[in-house]
C-alpha atoms as a PDB file:
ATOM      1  CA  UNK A   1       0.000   0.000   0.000  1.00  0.00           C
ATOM      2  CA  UNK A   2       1.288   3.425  -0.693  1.00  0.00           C
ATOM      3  CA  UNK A   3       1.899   5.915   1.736  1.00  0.00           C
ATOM      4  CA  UNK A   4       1.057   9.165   1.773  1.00  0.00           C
ATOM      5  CA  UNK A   5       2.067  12.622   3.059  1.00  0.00           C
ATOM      6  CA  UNK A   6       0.695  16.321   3.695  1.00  0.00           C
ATOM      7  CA  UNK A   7       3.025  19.015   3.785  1.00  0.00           C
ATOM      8  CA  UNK A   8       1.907  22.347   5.166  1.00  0.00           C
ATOM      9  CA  UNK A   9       4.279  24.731   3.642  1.00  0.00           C
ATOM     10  CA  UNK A  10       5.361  28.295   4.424  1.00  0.00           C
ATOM     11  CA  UNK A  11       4.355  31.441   6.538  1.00  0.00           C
ATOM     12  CA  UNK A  12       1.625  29.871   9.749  1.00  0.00           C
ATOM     13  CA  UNK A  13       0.407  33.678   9.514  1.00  0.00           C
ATOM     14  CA  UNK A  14       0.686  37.045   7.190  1.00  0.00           C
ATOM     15  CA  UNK A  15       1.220  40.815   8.068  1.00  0.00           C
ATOM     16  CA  UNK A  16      -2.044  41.371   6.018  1.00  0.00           C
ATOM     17  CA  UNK A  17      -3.826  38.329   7.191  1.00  0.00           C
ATOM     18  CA  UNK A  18      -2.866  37.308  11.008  1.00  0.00           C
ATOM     19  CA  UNK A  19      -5.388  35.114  11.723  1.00  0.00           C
ATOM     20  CA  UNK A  20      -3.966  31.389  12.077  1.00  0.00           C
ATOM     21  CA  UNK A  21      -5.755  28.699  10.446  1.00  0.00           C
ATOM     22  CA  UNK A  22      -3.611  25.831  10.842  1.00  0.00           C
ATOM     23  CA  UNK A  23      -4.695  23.919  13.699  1.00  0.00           C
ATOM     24  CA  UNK A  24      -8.094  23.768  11.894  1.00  0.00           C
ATOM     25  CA  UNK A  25      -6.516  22.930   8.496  1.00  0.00           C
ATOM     26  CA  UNK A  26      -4.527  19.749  10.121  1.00  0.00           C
ATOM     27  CA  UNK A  27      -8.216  19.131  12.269  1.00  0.00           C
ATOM     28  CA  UNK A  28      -9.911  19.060   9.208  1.00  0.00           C
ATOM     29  CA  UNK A  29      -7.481  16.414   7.105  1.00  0.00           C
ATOM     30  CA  UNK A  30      -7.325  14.080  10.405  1.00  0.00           C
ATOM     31  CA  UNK A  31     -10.996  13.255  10.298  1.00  0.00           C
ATOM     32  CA  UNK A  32     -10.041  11.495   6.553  1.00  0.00           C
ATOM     33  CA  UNK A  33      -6.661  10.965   6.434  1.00  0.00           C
ATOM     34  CA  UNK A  34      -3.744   8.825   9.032  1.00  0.00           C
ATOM     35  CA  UNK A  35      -0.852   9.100   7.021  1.00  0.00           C
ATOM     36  CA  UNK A  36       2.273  11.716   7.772  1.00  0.00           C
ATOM     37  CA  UNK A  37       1.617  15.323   8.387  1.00  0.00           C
ATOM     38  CA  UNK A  38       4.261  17.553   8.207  1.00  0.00           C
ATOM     39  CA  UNK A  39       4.481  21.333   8.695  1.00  0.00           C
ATOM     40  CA  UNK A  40       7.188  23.318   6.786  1.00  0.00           C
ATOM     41  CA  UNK A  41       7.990  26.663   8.451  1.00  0.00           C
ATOM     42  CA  UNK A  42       9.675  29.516   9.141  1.00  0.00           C
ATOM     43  CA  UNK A  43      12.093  29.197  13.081  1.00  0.00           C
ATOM     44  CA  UNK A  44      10.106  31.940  14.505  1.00  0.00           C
ATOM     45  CA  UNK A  45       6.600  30.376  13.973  1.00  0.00           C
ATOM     46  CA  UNK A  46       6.799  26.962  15.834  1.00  0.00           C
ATOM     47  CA  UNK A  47       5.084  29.015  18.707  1.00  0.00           C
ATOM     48  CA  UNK A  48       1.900  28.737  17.087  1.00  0.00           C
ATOM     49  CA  UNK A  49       1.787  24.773  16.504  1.00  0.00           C
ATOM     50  CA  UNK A  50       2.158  24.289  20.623  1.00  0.00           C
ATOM     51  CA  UNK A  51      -0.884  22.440  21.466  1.00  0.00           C
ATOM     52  CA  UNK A  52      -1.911  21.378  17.939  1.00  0.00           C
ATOM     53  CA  UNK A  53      -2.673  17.543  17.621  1.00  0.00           C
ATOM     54  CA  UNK A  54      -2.027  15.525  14.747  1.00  0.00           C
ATOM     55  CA  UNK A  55       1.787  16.936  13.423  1.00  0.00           C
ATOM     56  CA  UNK A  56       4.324  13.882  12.833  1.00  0.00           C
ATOM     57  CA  UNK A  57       7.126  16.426  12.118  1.00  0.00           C
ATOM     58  CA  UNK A  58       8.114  19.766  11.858  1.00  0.00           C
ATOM     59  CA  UNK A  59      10.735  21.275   9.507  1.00  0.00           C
ATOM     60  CA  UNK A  60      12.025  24.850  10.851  1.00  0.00           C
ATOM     61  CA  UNK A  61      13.883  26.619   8.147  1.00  0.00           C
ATOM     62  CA  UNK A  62      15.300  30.568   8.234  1.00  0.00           C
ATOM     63  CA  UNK A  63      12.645  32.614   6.671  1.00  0.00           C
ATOM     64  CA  UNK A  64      14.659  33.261   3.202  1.00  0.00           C
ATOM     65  CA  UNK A  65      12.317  36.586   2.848  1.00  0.00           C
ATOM     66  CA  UNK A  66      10.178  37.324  -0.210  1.00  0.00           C
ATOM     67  CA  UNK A  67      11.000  37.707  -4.013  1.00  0.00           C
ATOM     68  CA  UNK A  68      12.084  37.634  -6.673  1.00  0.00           C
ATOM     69  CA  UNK A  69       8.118  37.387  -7.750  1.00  0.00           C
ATOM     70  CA  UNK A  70       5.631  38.236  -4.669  1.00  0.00           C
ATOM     71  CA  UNK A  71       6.131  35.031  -2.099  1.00  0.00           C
ATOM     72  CA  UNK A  72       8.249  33.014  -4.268  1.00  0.00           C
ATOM     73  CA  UNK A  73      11.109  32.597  -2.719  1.00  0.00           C
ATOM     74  CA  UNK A  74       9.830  31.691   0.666  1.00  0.00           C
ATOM     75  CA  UNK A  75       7.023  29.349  -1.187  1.00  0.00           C
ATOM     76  CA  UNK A  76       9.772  27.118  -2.584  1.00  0.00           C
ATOM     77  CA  UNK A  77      11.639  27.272  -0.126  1.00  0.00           C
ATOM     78  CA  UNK A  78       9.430  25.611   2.527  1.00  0.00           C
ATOM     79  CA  UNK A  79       7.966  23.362  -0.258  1.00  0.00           C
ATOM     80  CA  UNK A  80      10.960  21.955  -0.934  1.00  0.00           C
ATOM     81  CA  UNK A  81      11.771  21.139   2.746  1.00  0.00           C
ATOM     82  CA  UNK A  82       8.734  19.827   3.219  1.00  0.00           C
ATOM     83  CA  UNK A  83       8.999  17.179   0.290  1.00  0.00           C
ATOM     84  CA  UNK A  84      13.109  16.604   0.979  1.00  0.00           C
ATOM     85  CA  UNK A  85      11.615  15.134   4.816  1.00  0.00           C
ATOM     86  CA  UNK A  86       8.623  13.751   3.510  1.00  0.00           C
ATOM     87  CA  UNK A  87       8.082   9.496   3.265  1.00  0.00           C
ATOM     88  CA  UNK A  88       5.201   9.452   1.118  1.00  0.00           C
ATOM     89  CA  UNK A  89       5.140   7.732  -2.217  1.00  0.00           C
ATOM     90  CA  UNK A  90       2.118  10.443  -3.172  1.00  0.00           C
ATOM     91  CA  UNK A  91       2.009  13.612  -1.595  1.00  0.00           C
ATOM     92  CA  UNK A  92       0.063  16.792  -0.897  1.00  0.00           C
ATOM     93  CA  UNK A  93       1.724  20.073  -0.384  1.00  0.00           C
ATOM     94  CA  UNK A  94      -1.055  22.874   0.481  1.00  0.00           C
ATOM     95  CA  UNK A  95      -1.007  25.846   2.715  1.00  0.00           C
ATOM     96  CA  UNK A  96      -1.555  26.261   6.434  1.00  0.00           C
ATOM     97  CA  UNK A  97      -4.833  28.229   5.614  1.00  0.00           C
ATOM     98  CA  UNK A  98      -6.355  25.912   3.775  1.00  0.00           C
ATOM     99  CA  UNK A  99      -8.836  23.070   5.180  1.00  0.00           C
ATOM    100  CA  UNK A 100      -8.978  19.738   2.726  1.00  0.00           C
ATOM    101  CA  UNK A 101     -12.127  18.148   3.502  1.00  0.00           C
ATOM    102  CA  UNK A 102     -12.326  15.354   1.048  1.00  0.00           C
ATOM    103  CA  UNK A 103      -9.266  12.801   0.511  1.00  0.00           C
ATOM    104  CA  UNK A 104      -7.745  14.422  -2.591  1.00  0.00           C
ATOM    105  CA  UNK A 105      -5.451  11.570  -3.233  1.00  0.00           C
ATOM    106  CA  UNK A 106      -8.993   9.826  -4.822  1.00  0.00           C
ATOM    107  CA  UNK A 107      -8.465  11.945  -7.501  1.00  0.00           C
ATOM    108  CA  UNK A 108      -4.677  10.992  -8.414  1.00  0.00           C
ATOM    109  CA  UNK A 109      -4.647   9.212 -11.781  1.00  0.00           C
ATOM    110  CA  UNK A 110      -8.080   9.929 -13.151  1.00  0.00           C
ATOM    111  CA  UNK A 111      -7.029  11.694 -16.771  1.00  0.00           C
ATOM    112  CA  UNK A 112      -4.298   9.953 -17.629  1.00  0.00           C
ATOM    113  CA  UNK A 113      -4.115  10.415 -21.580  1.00  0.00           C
ATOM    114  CA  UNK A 114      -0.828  12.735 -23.128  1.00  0.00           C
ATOM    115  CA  UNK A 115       0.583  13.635 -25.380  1.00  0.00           C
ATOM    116  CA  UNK A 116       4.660  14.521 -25.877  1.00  0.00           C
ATOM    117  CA  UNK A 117       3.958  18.077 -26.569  1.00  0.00           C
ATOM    118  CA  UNK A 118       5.280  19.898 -23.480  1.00  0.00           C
ATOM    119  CA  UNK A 119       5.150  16.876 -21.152  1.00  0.00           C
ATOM    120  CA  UNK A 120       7.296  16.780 -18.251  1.00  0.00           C
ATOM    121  CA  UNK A 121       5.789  14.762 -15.220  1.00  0.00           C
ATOM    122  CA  UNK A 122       5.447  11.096 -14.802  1.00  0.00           C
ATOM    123  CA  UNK A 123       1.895  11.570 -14.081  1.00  0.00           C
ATOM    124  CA  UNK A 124      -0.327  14.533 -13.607  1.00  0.00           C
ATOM    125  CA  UNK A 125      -0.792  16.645 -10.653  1.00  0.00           C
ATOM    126  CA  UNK A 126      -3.901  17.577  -8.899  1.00  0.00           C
ATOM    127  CA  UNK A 127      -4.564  21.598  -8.789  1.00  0.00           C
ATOM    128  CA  UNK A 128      -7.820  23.526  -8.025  1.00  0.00           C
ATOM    129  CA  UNK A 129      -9.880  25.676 -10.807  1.00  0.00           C
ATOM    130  CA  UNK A 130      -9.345  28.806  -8.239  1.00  0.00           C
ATOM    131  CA  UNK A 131      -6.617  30.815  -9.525  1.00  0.00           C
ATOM    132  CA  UNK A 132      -6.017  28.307 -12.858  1.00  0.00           C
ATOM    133  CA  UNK A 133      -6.756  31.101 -15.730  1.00  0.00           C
ATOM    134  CA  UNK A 134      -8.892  29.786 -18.520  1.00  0.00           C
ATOM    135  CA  UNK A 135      -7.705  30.307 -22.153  1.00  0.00           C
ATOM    136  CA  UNK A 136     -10.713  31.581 -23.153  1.00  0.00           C
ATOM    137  CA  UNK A 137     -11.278  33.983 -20.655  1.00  0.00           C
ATOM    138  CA  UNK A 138     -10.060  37.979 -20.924  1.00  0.00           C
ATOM    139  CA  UNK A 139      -7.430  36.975 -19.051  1.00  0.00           C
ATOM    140  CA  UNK A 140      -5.953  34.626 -20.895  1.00  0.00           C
ATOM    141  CA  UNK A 141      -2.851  36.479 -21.586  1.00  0.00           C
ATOM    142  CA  UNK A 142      -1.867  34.712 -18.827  1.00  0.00           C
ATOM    143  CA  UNK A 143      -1.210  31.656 -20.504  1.00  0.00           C
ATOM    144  CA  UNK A 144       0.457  29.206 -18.306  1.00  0.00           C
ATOM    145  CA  UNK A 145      -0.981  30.029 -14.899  1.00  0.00           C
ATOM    146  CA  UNK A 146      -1.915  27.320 -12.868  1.00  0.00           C
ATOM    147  CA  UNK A 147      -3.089  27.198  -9.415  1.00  0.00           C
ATOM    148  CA  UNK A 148      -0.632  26.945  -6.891  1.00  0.00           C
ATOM    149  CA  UNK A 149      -2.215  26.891  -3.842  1.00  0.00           C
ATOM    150  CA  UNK A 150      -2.295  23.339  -3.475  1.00  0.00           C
ATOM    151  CA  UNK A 151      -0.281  20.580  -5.369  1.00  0.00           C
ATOM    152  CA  UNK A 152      -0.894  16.582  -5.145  1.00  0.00           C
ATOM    153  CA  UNK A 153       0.735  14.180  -6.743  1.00  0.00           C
ATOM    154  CA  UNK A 154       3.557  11.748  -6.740  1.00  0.00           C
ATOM    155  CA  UNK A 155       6.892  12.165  -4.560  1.00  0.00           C
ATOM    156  CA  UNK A 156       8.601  11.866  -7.821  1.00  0.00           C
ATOM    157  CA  UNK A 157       6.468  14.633  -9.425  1.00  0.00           C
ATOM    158  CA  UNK A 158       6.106  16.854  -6.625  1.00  0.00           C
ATOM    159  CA  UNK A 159       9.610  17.493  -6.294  1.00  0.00           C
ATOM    160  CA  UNK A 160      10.053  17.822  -9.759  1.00  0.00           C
ATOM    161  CA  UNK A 161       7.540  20.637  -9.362  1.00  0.00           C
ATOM    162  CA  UNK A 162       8.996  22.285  -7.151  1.00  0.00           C
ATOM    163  CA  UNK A 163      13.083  22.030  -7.724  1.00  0.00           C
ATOM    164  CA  UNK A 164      12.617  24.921  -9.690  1.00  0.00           C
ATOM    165  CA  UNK A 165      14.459  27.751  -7.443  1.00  0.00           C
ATOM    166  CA  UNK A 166      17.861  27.592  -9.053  1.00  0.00           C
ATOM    167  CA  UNK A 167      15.980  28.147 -12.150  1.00  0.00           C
ATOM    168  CA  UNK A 168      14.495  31.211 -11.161  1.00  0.00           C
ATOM    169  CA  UNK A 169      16.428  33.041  -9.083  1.00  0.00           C
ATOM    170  CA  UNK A 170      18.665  33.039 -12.630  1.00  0.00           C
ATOM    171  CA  UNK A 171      15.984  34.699 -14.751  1.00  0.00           C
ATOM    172  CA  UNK A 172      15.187  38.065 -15.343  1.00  0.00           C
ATOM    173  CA  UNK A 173      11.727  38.631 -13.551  1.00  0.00           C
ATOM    174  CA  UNK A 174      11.411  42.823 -13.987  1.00  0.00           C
ATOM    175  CA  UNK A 175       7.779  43.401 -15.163  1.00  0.00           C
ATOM    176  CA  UNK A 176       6.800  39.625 -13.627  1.00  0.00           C
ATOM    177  CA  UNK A 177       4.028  40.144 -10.699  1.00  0.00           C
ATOM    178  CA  UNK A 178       2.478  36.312 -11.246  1.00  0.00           C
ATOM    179  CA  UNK A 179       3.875  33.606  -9.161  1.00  0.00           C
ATOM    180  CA  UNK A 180       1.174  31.420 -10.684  1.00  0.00           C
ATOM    181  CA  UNK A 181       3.002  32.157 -14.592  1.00  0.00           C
ATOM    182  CA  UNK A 182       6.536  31.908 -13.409  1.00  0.00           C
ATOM    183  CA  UNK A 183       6.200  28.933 -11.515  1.00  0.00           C
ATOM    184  CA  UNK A 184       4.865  27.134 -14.864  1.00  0.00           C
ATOM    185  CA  UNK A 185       7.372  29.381 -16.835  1.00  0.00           C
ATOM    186  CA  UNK A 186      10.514  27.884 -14.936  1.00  0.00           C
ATOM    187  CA  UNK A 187       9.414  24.250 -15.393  1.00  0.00           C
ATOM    188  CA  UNK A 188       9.444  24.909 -18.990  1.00  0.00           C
ATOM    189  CA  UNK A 189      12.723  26.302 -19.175  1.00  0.00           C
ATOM    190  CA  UNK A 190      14.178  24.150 -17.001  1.00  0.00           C
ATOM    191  CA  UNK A 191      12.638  20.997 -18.695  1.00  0.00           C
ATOM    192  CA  UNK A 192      11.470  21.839 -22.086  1.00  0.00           C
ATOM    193  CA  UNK A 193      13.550  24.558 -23.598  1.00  0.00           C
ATOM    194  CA  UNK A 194      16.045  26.463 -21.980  1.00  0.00           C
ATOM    195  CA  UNK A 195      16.147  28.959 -24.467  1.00  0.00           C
ATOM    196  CA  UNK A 196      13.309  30.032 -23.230  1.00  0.00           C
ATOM    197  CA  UNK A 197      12.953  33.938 -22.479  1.00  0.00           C
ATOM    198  CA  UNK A 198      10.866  35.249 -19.249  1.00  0.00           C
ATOM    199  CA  UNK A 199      10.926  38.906 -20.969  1.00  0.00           C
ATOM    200  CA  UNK A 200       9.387  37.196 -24.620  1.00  0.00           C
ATOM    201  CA  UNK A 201       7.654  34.130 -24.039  1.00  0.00           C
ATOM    202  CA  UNK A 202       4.838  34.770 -26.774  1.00  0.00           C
ATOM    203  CA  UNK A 203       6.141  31.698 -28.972  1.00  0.00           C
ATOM    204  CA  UNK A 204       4.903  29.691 -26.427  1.00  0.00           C
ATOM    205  CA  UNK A 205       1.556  30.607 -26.260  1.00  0.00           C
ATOM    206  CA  UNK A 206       0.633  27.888 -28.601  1.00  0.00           C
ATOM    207  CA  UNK A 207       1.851  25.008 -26.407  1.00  0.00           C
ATOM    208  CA  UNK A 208      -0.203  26.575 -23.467  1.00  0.00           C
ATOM    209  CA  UNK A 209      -3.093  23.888 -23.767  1.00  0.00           C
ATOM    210  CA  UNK A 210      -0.870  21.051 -24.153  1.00  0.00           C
ATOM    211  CA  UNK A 211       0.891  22.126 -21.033  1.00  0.00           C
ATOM    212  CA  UNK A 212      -1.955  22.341 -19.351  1.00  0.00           C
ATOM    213  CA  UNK A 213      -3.753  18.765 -20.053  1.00  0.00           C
ATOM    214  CA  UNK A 214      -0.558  17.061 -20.553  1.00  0.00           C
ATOM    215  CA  UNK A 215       0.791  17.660 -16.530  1.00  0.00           C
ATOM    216  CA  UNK A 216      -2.148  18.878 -14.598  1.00  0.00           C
ATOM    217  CA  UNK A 217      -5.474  17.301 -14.027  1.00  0.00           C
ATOM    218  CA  UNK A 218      -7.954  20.096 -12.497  1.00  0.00           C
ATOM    219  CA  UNK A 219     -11.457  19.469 -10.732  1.00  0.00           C
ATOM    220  CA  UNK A 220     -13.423  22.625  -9.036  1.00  0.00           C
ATOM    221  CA  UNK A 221     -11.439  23.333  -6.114  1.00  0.00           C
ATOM    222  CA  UNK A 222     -14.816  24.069  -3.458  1.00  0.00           C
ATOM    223  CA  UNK A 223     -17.039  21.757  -4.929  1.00  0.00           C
ATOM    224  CA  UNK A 224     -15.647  18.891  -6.360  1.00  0.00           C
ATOM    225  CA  UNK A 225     -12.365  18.269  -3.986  1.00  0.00           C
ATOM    226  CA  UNK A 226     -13.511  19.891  -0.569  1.00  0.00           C
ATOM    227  CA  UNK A 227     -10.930  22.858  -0.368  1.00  0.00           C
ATOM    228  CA  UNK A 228     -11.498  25.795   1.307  1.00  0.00           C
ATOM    229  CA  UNK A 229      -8.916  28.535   1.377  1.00  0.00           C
ATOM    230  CA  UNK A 230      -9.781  30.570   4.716  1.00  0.00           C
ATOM    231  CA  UNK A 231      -7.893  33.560   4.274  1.00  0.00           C
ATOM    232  CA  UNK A 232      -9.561  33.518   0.658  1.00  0.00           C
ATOM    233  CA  UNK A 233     -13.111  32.681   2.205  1.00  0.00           C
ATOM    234  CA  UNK A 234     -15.234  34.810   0.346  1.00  0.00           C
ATOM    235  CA  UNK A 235     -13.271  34.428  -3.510  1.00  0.00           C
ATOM    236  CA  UNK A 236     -16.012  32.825  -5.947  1.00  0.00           C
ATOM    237  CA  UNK A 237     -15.191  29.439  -6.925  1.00  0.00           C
ATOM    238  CA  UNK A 238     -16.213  30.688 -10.622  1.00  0.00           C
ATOM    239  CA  UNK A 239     -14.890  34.100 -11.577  1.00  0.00           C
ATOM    240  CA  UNK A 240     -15.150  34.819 -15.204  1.00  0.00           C
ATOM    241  CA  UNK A 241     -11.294  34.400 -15.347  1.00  0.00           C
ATOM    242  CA  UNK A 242     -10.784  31.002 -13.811  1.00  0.00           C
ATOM    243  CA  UNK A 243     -11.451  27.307 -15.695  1.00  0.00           C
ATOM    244  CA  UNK A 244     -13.650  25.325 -15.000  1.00  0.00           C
ATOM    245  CA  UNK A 245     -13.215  21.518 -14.268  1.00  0.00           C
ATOM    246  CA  UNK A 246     -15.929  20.771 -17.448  1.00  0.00           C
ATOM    247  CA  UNK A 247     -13.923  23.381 -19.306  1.00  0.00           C
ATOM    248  CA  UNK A 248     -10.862  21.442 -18.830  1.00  0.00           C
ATOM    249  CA  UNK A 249     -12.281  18.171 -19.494  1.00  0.00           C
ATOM    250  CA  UNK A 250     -13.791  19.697 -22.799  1.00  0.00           C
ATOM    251  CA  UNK A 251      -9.938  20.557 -23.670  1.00  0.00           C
ATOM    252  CA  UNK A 252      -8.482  17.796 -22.439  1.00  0.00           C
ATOM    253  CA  UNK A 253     -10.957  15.516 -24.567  1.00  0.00           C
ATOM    254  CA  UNK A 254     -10.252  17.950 -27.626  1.00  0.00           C
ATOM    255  CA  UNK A 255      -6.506  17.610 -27.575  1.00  0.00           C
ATOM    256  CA  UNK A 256      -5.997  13.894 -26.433  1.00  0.00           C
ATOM    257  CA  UNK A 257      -9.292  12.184 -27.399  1.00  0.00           C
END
């Protein structure tokens, strides 16, 4: 039987957004899951796990500080830690503010058709709609973006998603404000082309859909897998701007069926 892991990755609270969810977040996964939870922090936040139930480990790292894009630095950072101490063969790596009510690792391996048109995982990886920018939508100049509030897949392919650091801390991110587009940006470069230029990435635009259905499989995040961001409570689970899970099935069926 394969086991499994949760890593809770990064900042336990934020200047803008104090309120701690994470006792409730780890409350919420116990009443489905027994595998290992781990929490992946910053040194000067383990005062706010005392008393909180249900933690197999906890990884204290120096808080890095922000940048190069928004949270990026300190994102990786603790997701990588998380996964490098982790002993699941599939793994979730969410936020502290986010409560998983259903076991997401059902929906592992559900869309498994590719192609080898900007393919780089093993096997897909489970993201939310919330924040995942559909192509047809006016914002769809952000080609490429991809949820990353919460990532579930693999070992193997969760730490391929997320060794990406090196990569960008060597680009040149002036005019980049989207975590969500660099992130996906990076993993190109780094495994698809590394000629690839942050500053001029139009000529990619065409391989955006293939990207997409080729290493991500993504279901409603509120409705169909049970995720509730806290400190994004009150964001619509179907802005104009953000896929759908039948949109992406449509797509995926289009390109691979």
């Amino acid at each position: 039987m394969k086991k499994r892991s949760i890593i809770y990755r990064g900042s336990l609270f934020f200047d803008k957004r104090p309120e701690i969810f994470i006792k409730h977040s780890i409350e919420s996964a116990r009443k489905w899951f027994d595998g290992e939870i781990i929490v992946s922090t910053w040194k000067h936040h383990e005062k706010h796990l005392l008393g909180i139930d249900g933690i197999d480990k906890v990884i204290l790292t120096e808080d890095p500080g922000s940048g190069p894009i928004q949270q990026m630095n300190r994102q990786l950072t603790s997701y990588m830690k998380g996964v490098e101490n982790s002993n699941g063969d599939e793994i979730l790596v969410t936020r502290s503010d986010i409560a998983h009510d259903k076991n997401i690792f059902d929906f592992l391996y559900k869309n498994t058709k590719k192609n080898n048109i900007f393919n780089i995982f093993k096997n897909k990886i489970v993201v939310g709609n919330m924040m995942t920018i559909s192509p047809s939508s006016n914002e769809k100049i952000k080609h490429f973006r991809i949820n990353d509030w919460f990532h579930c897949g693999t070992k193997e392919d969760i730490f391929q998603l997320g060794d990406i650091k090196n990569t960008l801390l060597e680009q040149n991110t002036n005019g980049m404000d989207c975590t969500e587009q660099a992130w996906s940006l990076c993993l190109i470069k780094k495994y698809i082309d590394k000629n690839l230029n942050f500053q001029n990435f139009e000529e990619f635009y065409k391989n955006s859909l293939n990207y997409m259905v080729n290493n991500f499989d993504i279901y409603n995040t509120k409705t169909s897998l049970g995720v509730t961001n806290y400190n994004w409570y009150n964001q619509p689970e179907f802005l104009d701007c953000y896929i759908t899970e039948e949109e992406f099935i449509s797509i995926y069926n289009k390109i691979l069926n």
